[in-house]
C-alpha atoms as a PDB file:
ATOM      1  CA  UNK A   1     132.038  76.778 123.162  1.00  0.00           C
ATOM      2  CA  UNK A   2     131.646  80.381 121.188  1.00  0.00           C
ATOM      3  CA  UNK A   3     133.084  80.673 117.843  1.00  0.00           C
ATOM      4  CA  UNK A   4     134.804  84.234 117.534  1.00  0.00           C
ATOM      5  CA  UNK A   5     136.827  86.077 114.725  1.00  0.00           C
ATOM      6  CA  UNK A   6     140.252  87.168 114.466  1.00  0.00           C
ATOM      7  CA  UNK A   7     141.184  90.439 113.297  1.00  0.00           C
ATOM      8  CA  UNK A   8     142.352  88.855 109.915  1.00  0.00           C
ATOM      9  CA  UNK A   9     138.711  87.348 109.738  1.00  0.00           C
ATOM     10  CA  UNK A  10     139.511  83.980 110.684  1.00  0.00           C
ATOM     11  CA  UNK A  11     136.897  82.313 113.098  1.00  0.00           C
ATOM     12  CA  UNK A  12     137.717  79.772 115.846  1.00  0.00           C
ATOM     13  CA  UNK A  13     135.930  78.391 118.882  1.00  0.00           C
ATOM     14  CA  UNK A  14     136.662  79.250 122.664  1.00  0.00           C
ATOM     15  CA  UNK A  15     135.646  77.459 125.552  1.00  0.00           C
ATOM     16  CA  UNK A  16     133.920  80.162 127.628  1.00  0.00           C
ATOM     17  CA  UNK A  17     134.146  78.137 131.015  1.00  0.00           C
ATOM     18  CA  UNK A  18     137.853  79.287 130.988  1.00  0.00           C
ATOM     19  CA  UNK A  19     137.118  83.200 129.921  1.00  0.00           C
ATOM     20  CA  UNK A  20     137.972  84.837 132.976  1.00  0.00           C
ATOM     21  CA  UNK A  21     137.436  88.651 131.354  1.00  0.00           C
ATOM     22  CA  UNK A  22     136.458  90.143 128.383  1.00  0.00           C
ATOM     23  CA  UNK A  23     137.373  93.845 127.748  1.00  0.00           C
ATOM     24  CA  UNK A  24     137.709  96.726 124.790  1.00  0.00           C
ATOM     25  CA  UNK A  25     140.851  98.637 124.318  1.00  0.00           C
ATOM     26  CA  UNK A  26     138.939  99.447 121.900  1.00  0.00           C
ATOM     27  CA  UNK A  27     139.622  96.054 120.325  1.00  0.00           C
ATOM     28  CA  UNK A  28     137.847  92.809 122.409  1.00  0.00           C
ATOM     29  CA  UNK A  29     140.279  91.079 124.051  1.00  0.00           C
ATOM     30  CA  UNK A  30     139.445  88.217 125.902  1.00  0.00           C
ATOM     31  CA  UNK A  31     141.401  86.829 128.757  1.00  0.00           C
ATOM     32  CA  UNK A  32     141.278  83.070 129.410  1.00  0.00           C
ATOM     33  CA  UNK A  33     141.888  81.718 133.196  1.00  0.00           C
ATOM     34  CA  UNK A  34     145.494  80.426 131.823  1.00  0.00           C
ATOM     35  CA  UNK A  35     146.745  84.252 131.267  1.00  0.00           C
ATOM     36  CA  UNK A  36     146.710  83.631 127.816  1.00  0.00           C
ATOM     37  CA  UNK A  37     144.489  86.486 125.213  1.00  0.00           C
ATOM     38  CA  UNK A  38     142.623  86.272 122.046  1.00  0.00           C
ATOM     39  CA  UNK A  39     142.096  89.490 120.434  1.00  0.00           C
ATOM     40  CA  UNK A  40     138.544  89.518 118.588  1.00  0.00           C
ATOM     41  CA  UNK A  41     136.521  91.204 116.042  1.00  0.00           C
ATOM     42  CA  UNK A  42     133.693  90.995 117.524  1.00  0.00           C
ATOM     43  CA  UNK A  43     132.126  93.410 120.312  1.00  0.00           C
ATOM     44  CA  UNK A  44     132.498  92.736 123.919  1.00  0.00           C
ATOM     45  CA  UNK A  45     128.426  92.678 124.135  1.00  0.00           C
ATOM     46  CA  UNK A  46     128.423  90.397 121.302  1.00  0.00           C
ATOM     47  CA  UNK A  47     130.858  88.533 123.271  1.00  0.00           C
ATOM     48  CA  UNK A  48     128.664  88.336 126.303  1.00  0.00           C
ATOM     49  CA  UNK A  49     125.785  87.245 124.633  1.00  0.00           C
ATOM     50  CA  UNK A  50     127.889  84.437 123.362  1.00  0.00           C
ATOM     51  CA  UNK A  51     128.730  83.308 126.638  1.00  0.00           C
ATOM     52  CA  UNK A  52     125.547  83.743 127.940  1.00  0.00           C
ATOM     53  CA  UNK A  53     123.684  81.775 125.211  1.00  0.00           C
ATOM     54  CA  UNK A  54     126.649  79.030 125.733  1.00  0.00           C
ATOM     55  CA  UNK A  55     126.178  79.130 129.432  1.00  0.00           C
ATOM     56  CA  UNK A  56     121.788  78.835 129.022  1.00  0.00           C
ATOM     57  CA  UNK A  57     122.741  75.942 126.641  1.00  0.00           C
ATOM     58  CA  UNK A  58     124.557  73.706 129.214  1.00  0.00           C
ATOM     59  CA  UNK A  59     122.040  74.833 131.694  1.00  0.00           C
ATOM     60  CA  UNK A  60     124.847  76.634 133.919  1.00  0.00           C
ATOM     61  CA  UNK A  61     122.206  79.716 134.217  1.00  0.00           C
ATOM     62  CA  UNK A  62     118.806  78.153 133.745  1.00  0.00           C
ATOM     63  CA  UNK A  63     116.128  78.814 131.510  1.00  0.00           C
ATOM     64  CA  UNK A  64     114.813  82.634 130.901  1.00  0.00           C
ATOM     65  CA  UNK A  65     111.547  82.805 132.971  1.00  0.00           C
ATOM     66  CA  UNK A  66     109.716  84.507 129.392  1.00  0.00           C
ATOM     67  CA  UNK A  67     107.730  82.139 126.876  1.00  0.00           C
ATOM     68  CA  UNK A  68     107.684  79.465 129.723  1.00  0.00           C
ATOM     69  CA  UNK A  69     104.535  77.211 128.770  1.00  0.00           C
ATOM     70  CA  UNK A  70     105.284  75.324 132.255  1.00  0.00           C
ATOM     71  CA  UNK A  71     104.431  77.825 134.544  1.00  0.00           C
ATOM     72  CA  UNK A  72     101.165  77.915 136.101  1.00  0.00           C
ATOM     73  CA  UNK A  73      98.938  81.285 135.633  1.00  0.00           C
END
């Protein structure tokens, strides 16, 4: 889940396994796999690094490779 803003300032929570697209027109609009939009205050890079951290947290994407203390040198 990523907790996003409303215009009006309100925050809510999204689960971003059904965000299909996430564009600026110049607002963020996201676009869920049901058709239906959420118009957001926050940027669409802000966005993606929601989704990414969310995605990294449910280990859809793995771990980032950097500050591994597992990896042999």
């Amino acid at each position: 889940m990523i907790k996003v803003s409303r215009l009006n300032g309100k925050s809510f929570v999204l689960n971003a396994l059904y965000i299909e697209t996430v564009e600026s027109f110049p607002d963020t609009t996201i676009t869920l796999t049901n058709g239906k939009k959420y118009v957001v205050k926050e940027s669409e890079d802000q966005v993606m690094q929601s989704i990414l951290g969310f995605y990294q947290s449910v280990n859809l994407l793995g771990q980032l490779a950097e500050g591994n203390e597992n990896e042999e040198q």
